[in-house]
C-alpha atoms as a PDB file:
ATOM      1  CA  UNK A   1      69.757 -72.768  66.292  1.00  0.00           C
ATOM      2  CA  UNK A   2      73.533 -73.310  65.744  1.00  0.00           C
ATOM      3  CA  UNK A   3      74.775 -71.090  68.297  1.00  0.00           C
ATOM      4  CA  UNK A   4      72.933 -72.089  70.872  1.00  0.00           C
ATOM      5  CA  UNK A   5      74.824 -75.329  71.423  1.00  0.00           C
ATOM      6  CA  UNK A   6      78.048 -73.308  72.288  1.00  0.00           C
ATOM      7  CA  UNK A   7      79.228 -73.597  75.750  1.00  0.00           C
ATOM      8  CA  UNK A   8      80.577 -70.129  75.364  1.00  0.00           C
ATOM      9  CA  UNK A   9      76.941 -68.871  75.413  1.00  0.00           C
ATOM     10  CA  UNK A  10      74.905 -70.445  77.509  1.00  0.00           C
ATOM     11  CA  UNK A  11      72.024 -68.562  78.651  1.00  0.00           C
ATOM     12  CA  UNK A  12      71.995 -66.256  81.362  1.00  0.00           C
ATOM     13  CA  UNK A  13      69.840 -65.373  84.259  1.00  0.00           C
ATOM     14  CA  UNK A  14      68.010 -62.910  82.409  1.00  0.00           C
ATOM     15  CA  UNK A  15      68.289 -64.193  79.080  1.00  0.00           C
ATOM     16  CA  UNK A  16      69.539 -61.309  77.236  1.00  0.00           C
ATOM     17  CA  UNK A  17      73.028 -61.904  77.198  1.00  0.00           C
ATOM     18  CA  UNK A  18      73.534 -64.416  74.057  1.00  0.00           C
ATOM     19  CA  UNK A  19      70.312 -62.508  72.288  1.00  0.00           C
ATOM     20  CA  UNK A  20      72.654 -61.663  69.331  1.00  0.00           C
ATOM     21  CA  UNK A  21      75.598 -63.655  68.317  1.00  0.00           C
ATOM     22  CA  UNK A  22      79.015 -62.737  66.266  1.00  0.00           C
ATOM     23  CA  UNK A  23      78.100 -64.991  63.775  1.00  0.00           C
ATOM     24  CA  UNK A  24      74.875 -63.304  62.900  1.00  0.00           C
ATOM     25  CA  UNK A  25      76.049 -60.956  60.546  1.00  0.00           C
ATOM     26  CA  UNK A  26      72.342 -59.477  60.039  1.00  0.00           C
ATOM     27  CA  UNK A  27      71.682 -59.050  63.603  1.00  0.00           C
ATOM     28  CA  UNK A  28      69.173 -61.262  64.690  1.00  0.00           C
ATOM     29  CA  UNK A  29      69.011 -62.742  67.767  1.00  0.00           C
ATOM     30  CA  UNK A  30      68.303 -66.213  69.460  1.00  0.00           C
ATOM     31  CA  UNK A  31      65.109 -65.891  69.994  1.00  0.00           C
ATOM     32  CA  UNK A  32      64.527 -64.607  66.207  1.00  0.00           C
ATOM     33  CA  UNK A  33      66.443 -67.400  65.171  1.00  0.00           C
ATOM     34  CA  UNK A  34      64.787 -70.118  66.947  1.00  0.00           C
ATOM     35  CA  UNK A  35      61.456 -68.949  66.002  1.00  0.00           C
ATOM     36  CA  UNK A  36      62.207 -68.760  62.314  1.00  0.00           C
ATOM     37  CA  UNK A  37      63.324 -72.229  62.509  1.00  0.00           C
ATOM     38  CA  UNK A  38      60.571 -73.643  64.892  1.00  0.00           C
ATOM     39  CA  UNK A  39      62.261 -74.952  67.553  1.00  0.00           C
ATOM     40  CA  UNK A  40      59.485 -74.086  70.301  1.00  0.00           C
ATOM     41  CA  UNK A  41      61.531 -75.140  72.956  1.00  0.00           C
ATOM     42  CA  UNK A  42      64.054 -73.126  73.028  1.00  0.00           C
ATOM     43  CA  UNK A  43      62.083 -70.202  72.283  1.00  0.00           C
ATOM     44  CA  UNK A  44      60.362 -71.515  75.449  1.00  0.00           C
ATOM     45  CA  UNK A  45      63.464 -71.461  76.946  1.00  0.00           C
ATOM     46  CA  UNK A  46      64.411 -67.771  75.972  1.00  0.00           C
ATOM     47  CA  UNK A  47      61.139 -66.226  76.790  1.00  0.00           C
ATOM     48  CA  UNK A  48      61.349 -67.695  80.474  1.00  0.00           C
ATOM     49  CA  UNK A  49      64.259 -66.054  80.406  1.00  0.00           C
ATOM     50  CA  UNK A  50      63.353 -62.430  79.877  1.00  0.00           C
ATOM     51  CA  UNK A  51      64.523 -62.833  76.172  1.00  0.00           C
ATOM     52  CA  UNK A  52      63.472 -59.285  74.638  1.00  0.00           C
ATOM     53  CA  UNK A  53      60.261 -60.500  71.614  1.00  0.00           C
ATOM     54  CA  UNK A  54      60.669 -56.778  70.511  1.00  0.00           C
ATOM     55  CA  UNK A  55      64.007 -56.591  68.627  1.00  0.00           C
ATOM     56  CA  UNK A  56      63.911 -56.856  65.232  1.00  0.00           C
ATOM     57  CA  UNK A  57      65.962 -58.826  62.511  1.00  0.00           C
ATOM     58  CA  UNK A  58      67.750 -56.818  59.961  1.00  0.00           C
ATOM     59  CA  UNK A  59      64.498 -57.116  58.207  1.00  0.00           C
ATOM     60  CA  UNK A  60      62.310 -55.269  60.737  1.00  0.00           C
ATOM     61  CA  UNK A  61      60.662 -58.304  61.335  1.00  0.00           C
ATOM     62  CA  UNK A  62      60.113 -59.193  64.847  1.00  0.00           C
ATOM     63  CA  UNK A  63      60.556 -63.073  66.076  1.00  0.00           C
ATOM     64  CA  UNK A  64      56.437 -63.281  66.012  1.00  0.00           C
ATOM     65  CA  UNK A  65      56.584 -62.180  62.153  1.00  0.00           C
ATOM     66  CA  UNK A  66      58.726 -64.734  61.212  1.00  0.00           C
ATOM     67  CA  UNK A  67      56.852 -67.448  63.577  1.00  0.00           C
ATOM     68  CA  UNK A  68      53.764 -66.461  61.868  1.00  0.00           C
ATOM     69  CA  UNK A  69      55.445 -66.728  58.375  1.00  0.00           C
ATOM     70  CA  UNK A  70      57.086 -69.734  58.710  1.00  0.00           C
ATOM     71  CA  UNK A  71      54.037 -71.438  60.517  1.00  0.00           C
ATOM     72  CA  UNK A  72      56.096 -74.404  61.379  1.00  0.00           C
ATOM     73  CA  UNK A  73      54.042 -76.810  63.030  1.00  0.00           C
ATOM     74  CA  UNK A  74      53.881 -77.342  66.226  1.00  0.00           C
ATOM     75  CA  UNK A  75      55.550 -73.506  66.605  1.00  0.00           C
ATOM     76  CA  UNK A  76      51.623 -72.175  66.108  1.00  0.00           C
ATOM     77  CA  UNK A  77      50.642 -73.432  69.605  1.00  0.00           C
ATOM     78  CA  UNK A  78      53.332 -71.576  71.134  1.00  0.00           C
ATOM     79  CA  UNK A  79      52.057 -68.487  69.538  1.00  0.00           C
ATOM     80  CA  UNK A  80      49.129 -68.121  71.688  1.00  0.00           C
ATOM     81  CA  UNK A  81      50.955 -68.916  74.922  1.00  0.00           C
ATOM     82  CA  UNK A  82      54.094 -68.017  74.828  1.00  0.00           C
ATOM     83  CA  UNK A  83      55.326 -65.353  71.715  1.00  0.00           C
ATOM     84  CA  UNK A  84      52.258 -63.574  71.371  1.00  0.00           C
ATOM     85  CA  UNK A  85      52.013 -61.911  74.672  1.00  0.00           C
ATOM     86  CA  UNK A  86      55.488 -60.445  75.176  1.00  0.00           C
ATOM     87  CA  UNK A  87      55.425 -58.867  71.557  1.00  0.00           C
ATOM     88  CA  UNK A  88      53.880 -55.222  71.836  1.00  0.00           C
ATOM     89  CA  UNK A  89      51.207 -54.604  69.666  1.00  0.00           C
ATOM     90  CA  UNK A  90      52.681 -51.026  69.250  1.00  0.00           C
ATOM     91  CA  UNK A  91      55.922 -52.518  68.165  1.00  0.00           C
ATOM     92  CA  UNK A  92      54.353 -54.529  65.994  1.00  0.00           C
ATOM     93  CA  UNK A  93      52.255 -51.494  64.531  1.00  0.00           C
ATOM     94  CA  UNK A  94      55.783 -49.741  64.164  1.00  0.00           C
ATOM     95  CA  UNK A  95      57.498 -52.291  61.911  1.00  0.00           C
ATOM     96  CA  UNK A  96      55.334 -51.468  59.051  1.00  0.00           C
ATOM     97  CA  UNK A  97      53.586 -55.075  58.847  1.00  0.00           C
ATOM     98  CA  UNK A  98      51.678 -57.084  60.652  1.00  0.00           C
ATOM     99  CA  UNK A  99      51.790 -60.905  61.581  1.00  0.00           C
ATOM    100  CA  UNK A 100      48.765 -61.315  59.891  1.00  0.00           C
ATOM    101  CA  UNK A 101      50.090 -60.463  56.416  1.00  0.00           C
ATOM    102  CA  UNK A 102      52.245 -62.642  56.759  1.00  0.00           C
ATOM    103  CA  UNK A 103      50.218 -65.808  58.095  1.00  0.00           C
ATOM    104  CA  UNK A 104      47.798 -64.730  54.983  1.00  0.00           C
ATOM    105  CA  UNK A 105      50.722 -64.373  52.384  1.00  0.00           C
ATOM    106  CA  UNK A 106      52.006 -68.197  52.978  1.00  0.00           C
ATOM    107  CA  UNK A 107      48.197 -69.215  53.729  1.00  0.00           C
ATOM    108  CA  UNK A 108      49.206 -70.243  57.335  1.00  0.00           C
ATOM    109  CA  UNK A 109      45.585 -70.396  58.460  1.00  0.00           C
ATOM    110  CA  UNK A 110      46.255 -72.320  61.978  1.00  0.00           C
ATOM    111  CA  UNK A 111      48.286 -68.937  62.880  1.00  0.00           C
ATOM    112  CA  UNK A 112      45.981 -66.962  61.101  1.00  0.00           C
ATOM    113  CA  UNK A 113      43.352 -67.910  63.518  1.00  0.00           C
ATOM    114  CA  UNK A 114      45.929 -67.756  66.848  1.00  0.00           C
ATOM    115  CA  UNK A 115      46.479 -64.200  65.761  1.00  0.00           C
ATOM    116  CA  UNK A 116      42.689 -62.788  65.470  1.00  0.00           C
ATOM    117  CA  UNK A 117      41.851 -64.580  68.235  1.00  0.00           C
ATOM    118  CA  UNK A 118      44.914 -62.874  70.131  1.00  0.00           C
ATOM    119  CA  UNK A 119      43.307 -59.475  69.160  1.00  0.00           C
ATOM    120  CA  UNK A 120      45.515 -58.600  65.979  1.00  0.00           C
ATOM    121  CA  UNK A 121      43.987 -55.504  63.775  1.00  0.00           C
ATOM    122  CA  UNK A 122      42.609 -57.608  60.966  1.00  0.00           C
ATOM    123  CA  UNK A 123      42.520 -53.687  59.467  1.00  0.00           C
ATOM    124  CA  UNK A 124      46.124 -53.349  59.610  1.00  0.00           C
ATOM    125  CA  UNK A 125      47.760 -52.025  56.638  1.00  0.00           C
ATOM    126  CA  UNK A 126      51.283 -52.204  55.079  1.00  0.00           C
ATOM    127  CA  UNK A 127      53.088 -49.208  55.642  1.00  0.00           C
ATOM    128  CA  UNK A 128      54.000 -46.973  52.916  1.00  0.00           C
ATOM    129  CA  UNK A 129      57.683 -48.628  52.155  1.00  0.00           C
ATOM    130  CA  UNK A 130      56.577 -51.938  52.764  1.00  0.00           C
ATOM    131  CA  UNK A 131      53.196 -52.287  50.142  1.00  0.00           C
ATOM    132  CA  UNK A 132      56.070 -50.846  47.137  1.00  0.00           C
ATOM    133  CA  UNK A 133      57.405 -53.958  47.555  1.00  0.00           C
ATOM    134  CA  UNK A 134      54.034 -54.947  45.591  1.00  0.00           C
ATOM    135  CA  UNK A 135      52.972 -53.719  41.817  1.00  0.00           C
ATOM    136  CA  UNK A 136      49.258 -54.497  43.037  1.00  0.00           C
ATOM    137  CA  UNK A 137      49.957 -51.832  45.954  1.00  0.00           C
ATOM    138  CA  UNK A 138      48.402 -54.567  48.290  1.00  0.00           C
ATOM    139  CA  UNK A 139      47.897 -53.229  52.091  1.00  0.00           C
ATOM    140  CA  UNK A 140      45.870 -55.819  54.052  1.00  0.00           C
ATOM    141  CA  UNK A 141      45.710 -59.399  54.806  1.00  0.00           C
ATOM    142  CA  UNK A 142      42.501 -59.423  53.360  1.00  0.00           C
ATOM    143  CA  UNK A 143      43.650 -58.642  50.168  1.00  0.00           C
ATOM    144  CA  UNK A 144      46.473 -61.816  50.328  1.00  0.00           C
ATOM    145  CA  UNK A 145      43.736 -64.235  51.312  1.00  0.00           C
ATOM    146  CA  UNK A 146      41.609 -63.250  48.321  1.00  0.00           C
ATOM    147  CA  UNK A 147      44.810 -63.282  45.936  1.00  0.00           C
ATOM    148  CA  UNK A 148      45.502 -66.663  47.062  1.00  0.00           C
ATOM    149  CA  UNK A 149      42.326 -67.785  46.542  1.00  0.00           C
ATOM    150  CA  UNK A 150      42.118 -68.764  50.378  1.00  0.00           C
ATOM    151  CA  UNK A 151      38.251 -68.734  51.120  1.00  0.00           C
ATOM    152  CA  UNK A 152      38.869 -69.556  54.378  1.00  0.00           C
ATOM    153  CA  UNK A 153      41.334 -67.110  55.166  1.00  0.00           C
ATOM    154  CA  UNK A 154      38.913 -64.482  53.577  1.00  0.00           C
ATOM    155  CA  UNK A 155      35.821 -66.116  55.572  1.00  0.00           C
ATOM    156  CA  UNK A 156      38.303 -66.177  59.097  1.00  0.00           C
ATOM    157  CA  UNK A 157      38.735 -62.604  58.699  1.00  0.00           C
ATOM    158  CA  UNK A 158      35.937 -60.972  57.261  1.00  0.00           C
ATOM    159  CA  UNK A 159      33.706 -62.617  60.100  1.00  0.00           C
ATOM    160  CA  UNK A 160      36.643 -61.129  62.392  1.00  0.00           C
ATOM    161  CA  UNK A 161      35.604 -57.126  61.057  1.00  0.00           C
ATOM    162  CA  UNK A 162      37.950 -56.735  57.916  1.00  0.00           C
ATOM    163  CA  UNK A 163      37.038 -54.089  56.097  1.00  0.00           C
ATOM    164  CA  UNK A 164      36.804 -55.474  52.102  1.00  0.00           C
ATOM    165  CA  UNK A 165      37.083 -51.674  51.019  1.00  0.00           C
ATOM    166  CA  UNK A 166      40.900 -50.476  52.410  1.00  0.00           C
ATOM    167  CA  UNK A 167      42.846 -51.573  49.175  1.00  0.00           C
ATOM    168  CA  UNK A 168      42.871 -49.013  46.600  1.00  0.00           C
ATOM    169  CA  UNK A 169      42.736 -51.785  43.964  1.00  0.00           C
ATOM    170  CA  UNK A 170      40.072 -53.574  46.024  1.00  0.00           C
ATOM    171  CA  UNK A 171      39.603 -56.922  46.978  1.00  0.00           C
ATOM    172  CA  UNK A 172      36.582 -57.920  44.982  1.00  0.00           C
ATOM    173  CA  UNK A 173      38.478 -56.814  41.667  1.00  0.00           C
ATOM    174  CA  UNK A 174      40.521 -59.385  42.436  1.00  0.00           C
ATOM    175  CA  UNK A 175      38.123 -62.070  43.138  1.00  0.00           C
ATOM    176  CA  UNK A 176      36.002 -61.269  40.101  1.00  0.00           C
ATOM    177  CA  UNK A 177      38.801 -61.604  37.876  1.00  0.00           C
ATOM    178  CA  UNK A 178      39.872 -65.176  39.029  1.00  0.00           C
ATOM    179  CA  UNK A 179      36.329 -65.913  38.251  1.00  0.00           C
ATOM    180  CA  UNK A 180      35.594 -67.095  42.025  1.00  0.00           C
ATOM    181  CA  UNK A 181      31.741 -66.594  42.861  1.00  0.00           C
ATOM    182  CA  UNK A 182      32.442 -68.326  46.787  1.00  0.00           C
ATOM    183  CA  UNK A 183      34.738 -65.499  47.153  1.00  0.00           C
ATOM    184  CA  UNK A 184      33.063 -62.419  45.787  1.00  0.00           C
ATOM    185  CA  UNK A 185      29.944 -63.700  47.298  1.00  0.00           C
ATOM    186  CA  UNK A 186      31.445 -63.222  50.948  1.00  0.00           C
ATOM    187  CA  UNK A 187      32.986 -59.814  49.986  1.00  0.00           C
ATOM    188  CA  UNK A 188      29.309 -58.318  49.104  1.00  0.00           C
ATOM    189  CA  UNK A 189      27.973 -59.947  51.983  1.00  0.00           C
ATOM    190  CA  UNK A 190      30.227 -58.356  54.318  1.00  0.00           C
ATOM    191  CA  UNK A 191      30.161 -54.733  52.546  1.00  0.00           C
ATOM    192  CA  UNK A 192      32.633 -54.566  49.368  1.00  0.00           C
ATOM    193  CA  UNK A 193      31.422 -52.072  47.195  1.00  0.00           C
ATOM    194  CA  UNK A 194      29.954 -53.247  43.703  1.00  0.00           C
ATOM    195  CA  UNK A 195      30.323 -49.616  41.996  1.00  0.00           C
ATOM    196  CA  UNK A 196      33.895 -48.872  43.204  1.00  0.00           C
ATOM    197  CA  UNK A 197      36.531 -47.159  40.325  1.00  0.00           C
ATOM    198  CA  UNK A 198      40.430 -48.079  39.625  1.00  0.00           C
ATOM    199  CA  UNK A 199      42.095 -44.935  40.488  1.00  0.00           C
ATOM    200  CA  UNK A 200      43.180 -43.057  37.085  1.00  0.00           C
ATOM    201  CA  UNK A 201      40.839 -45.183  34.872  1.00  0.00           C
ATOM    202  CA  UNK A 202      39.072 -43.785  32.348  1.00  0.00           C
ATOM    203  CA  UNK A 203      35.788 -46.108  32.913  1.00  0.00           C
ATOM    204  CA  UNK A 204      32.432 -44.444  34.347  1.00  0.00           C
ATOM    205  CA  UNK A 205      30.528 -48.233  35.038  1.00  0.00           C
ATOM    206  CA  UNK A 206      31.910 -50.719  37.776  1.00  0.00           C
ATOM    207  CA  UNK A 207      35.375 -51.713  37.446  1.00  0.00           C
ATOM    208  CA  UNK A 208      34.694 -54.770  38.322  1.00  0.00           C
ATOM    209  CA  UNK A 209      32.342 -54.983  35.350  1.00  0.00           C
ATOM    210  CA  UNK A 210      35.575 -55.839  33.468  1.00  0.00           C
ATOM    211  CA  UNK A 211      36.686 -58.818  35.773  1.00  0.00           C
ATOM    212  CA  UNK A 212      33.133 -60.634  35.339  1.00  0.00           C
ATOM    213  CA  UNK A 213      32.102 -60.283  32.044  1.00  0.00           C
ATOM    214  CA  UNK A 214      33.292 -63.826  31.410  1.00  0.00           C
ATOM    215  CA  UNK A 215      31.401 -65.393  34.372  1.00  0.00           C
ATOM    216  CA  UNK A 216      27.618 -64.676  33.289  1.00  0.00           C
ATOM    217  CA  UNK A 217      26.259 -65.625  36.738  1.00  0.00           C
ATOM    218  CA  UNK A 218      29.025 -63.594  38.555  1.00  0.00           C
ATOM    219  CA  UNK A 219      27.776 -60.943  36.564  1.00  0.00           C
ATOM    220  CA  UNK A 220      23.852 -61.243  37.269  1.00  0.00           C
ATOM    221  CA  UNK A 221      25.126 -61.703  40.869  1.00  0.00           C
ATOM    222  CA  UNK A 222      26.588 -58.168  41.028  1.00  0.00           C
ATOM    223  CA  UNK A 223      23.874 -56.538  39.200  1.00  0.00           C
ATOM    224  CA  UNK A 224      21.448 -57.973  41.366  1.00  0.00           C
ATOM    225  CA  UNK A 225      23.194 -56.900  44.809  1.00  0.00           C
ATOM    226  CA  UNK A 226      23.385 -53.381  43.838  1.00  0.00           C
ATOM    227  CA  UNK A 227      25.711 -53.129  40.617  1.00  0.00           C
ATOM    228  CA  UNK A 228      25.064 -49.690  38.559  1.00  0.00           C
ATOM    229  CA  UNK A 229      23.807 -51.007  35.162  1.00  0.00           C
ATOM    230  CA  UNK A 230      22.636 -47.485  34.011  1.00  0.00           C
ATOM    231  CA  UNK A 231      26.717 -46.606  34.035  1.00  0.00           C
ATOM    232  CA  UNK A 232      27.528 -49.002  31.099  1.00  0.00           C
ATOM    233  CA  UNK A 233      25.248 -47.380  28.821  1.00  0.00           C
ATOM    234  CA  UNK A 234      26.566 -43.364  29.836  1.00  0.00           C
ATOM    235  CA  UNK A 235      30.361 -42.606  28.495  1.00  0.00           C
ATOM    236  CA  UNK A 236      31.832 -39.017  29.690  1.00  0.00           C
ATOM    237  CA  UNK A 237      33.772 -39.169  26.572  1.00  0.00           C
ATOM    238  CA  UNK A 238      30.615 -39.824  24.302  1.00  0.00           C
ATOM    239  CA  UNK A 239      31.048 -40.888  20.659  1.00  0.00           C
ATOM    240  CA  UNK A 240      34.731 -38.778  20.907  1.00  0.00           C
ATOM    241  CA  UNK A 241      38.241 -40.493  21.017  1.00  0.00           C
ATOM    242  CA  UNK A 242      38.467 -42.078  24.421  1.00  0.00           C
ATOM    243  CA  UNK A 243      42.117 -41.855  26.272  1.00  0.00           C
ATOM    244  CA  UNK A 244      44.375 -44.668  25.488  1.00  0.00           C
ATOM    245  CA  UNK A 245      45.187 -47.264  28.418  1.00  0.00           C
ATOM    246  CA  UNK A 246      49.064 -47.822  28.018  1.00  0.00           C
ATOM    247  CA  UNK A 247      49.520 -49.904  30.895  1.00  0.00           C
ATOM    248  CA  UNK A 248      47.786 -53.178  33.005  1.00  0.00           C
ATOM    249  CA  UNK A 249      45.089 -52.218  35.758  1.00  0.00           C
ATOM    250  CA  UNK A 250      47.869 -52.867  38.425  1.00  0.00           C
ATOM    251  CA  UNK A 251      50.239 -50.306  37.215  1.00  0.00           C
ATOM    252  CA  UNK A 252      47.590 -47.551  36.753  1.00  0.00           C
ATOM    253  CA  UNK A 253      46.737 -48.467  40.363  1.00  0.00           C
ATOM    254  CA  UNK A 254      50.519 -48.021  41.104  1.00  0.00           C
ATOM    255  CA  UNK A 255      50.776 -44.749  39.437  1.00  0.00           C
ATOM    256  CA  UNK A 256      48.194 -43.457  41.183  1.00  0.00           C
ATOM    257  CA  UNK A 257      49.166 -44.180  44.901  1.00  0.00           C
ATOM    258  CA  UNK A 258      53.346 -43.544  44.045  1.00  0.00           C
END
C-alpha cells in the first residue's frame, strides 16, 4: 500500500488514525487498501491495531469483499483468522452483497470455502440496486457458480443449504442450456424444481424444456426425475395465434422483476 510507507503516517496506538489517506480520492482506507492488494501483513498489522473492518470503499464494499474478490493467495488464510471475525455479518448484510458473490463471481473457491465454513448465508441475495447491475437479474452465489460452470463451487454450496430455487431465472435454466448434465444433476438432487416458468413467458411445459432439447439424455434425465411431459402436449392458446416473443429469455426475466 503506497501510503503506508510515509513517515507522516505511521500507525497509531489504536490504529484508526491513518485509516483514510488524502491521496485516496475514493475514500478507502488502509486496511481496504491492503486487503485489495494482498498484503496480509499489514492487514495483520492494522487489525491488531483496532483498524475499523466495517468501513466501506466508495464502492460499498467492505475490506473482506474485496479480500474475497481478489482471492490473492496467501490473503485467503488470513480470512479465517484475522478479517473474517471483525467484519459484522450485519454490516455485511447492509452493503447489499455478500463475500460470497464475490468469491463465486471470480471462482475463488479456497475463499469460497473459508467463508461457508465461517458461517456466511450461502442464501444471501443481491440487493435490489446491486442484481440491476445484471441483465440475467442474478441474486445468489449459487447462481454465479452455475454460470461459470464451477461444479465445485455449485457442489461446496449446495451441500452447505443453498437453496437452487431463489433466482427468478433459476439456476437449472442455466445449467440446462450450457448443456452440463454434472451440474443439473446436483441441482435436482438438492431440490431445483423441474416444472418451474420464466416469469412473463408465454410457455405452459417446463422452461427448461427449451434449454435441453439438444441434450437427449439431459432431457430423459428431467423427465424421469419429475419433469411434466403432459404440459408439452396442452397449449392455453390452442390452434390460435400465440403472442410474439420480442426479446431473449433474460430480458423478459428483466422486465418482469424491474
Amino acid at each position: 500500500v503506497k501510503f503506508l510507507s510515509s513517515s507522516e503516517y505511521t500507525c497509531s496506538c489504536d490504529g484508526n488514525s491513518m485509516l483514510t489517506h488524502p491521496a485516496a480520492a475514493d475514500g478507502a482506507t488502509a486496511l481496504y487498501e491492503a486487503a485489495k492488494n494482498g498484503h496480509e501483513e499489514i492487514v495483520e498489522l492494522l487489525l491488531s491495531q483496532n483498524a475499523d473492518a466495517n468501513k466501506c470503499g466508495k464502492t460499498g464494499l467492505l475490506p473482506l469483499h474485496v479480500a474475497a474478490q481478489r482471492g490473492i493467495f496467501p490473503l485467503y488464510l488470513l480470512l479465517k483468522s484475522k478479517l473474517i471475525s471483525p467484519t459484522s455479518k450485519s454490516r455485511v448484510r447492509q452493503t447489499g452483497i455478500s463475500p460470497l458473490h464475490l468469491a463465486t463471481e471470480r471462482n475463488r473457491e479456497d475463499v469460497l470455502e473459508v467463508l461457508i465454513k465461517a458461517g456466511f448465508d450461502v442464501n444471501a441475495q443481491l440487493s435490489e440496486e446491486r442484481l440491476r447491475l445484471y441483465q440475467d437479474r442474478r441474486s445468489t452465489a449459487l447462481y454465479f457458480s452455475v454460470i461459470n460452470n464451477n461444479i465445485n463451487a455449485v457442489h461446496m454450496l449446495l451441500e452447505a443449504g443453498a437453496d437452487p430455487n431463489l433466482d427468478v431465472f433459476r439456476p437449472l435454466l442455466v445449467a440446462a442450456r450450457q448443456g452440463c448434465i454434472q451440474t443439473v444433476t446436483l441441482l435436482v438432487e438438492h431440490g431445483a424444481d423441474i416444472n418451474a416458468s420464466i416469469p412473463t413467458h408465454p410457455t405452459t411445459f417446463p422452461a427448461v424444456y427449451l434449454f435441453s432439447m439438444k441434450y437427449l439424455p439431459m432431457f430423459k434425465y428431467l423427465l424421469d426425475h419429475g419433469g411434466h411431459a403432459l404440459s408439452c402436449f396442452n397449449c392455453v392458446n390452442g390452434n390460435g395465434p400465440h403472442p410474439p416473443i420480442k426479446t431473449t429469455l433474460f430480458h423478459c426475466c428483466h422486465q418482469f422483476v424491474s
